[in-house]
C-alpha atoms as a PDB file:
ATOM      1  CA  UNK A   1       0.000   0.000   0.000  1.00  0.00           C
ATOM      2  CA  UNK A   2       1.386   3.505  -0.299  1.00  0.00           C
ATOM      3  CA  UNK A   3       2.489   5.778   1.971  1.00  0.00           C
ATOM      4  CA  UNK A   4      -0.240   7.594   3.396  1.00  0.00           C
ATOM      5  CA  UNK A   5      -0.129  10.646   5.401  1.00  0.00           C
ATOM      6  CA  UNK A   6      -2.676  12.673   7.493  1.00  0.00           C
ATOM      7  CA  UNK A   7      -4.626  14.643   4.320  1.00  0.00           C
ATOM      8  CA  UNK A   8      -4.998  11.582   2.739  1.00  0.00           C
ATOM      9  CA  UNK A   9      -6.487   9.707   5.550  1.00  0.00           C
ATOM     10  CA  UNK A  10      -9.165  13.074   5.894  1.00  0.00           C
ATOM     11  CA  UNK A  11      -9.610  12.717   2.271  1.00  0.00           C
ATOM     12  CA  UNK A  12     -10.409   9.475   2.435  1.00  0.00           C
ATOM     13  CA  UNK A  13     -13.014  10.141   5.220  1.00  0.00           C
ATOM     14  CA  UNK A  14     -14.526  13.101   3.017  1.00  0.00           C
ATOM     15  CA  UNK A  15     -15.314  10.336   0.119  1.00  0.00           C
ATOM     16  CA  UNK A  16     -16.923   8.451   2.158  1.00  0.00           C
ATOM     17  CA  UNK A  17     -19.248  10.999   3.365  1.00  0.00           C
ATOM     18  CA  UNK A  18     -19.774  12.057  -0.424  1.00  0.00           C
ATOM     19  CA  UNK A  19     -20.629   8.388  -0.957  1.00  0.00           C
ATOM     20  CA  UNK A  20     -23.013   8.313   1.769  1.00  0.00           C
ATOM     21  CA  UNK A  21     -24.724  11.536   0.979  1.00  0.00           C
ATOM     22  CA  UNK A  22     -24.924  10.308  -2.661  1.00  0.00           C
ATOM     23  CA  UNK A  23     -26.415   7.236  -1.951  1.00  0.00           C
ATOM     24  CA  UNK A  24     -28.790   9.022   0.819  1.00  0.00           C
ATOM     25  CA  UNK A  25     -28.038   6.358   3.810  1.00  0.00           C
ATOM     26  CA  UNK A  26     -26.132   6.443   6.323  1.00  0.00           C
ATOM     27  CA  UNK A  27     -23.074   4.959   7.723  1.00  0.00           C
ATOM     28  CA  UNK A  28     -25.115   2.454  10.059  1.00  0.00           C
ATOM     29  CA  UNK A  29     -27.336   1.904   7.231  1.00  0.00           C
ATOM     30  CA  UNK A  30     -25.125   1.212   5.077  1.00  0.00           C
ATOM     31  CA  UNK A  31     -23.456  -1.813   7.715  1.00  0.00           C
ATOM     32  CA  UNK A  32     -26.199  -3.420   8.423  1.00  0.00           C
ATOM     33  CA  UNK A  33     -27.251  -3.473   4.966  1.00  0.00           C
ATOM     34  CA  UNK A  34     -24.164  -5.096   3.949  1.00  0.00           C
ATOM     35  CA  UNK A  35     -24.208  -7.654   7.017  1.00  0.00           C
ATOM     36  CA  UNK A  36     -21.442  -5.639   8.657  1.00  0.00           C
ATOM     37  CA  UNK A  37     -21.624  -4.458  12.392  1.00  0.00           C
ATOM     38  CA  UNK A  38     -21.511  -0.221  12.198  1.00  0.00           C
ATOM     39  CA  UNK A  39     -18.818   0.065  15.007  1.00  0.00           C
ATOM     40  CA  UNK A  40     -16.586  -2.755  12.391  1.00  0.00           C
ATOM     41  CA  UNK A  41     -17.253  -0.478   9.746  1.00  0.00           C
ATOM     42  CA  UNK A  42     -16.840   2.817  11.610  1.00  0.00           C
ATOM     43  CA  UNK A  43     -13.055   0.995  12.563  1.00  0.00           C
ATOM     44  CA  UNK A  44     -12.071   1.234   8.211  1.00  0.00           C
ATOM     45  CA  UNK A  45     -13.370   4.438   8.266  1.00  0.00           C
ATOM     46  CA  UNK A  46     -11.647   5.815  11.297  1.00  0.00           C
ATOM     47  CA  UNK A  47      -8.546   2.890  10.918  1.00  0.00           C
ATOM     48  CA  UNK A  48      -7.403   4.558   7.576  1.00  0.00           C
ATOM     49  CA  UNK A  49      -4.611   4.405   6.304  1.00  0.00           C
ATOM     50  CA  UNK A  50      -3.717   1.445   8.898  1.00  0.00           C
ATOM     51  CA  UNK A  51      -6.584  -1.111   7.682  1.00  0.00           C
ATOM     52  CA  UNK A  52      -5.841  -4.065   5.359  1.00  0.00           C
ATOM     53  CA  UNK A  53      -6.481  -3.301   1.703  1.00  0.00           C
ATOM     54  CA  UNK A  54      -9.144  -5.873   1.348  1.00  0.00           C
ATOM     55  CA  UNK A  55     -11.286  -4.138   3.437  1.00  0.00           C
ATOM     56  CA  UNK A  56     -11.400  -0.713   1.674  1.00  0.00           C
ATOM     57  CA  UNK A  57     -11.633  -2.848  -1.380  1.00  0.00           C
ATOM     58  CA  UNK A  58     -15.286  -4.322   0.387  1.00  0.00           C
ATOM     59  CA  UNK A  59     -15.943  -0.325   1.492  1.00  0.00           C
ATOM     60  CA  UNK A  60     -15.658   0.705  -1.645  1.00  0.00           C
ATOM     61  CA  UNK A  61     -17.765  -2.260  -3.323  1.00  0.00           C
ATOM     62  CA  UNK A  62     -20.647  -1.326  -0.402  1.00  0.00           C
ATOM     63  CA  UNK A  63     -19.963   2.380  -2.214  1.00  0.00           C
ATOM     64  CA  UNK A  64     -20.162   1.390  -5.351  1.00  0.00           C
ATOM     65  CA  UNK A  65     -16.488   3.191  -6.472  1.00  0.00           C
ATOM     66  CA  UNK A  66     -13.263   2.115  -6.852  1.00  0.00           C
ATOM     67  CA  UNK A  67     -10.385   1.735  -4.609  1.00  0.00           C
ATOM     68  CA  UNK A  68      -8.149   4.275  -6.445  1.00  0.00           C
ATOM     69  CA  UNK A  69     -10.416   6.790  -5.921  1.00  0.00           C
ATOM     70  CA  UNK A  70     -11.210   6.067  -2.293  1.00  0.00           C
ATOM     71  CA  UNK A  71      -8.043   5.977  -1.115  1.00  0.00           C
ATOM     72  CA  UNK A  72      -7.122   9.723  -3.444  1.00  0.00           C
ATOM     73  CA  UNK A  73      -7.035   8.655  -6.955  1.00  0.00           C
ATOM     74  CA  UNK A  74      -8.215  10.717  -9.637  1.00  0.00           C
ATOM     75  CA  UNK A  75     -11.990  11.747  -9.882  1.00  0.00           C
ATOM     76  CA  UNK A  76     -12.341   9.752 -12.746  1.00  0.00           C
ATOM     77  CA  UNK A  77     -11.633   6.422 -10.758  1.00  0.00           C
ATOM     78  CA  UNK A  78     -14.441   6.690  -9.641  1.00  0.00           C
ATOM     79  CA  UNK A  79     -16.800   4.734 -11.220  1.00  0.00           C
ATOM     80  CA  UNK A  80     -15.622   2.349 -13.958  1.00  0.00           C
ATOM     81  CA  UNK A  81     -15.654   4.026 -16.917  1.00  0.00           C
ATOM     82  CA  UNK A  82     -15.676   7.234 -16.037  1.00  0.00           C
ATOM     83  CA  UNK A  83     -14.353   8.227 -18.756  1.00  0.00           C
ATOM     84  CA  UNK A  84     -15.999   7.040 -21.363  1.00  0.00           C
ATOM     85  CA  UNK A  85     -18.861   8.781 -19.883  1.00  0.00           C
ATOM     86  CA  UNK A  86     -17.174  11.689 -19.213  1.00  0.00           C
ATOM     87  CA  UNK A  87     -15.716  12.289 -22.692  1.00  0.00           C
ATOM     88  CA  UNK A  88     -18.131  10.463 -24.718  1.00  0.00           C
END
């Protein structure tokens, strides 16, 4: 994983509010929908950057993104894509 430092780990937090408020639901909601407890998921959120990669790979499935852009990639790693959509 890269190195990560402070503003990435409150960027990362700031997409996944974005997520949330895109998908209207919340970050309990969002658990419990996926079969996840919200104080395990509030642990990625908060653990970033010092979480195994699989499990911002499942947070960013549950957000329906990808991991580049979750963890500070380009805006147009977002979805798959993107660009295509973006430029077509």
């Amino acid at each position: 994983m890269p190195d990560f430092d402070n503003a990435s780990a409150v960027q990362f937090r700031e997409r996944v509010r974005i997520r949330l408020a895109a998908m209207n639901t919340t970050q309990a909601d969002l658990a419990r929908d996926h079969g996840m407890s919200p104080q395990a998921l509030s642990d990625i959120i908060s653990g970033f950057p010092n979480v195994h990669y699989r499990s911002v790979e499942k947070l960013s499935a549950m957000l329906h993104v990808e991991p580049a852009w979750l963890i500070g990639g380009d805006p147009r790693d977002a979805i798959p894509n993107a660009e295509e959509v973006l430029d077509g």
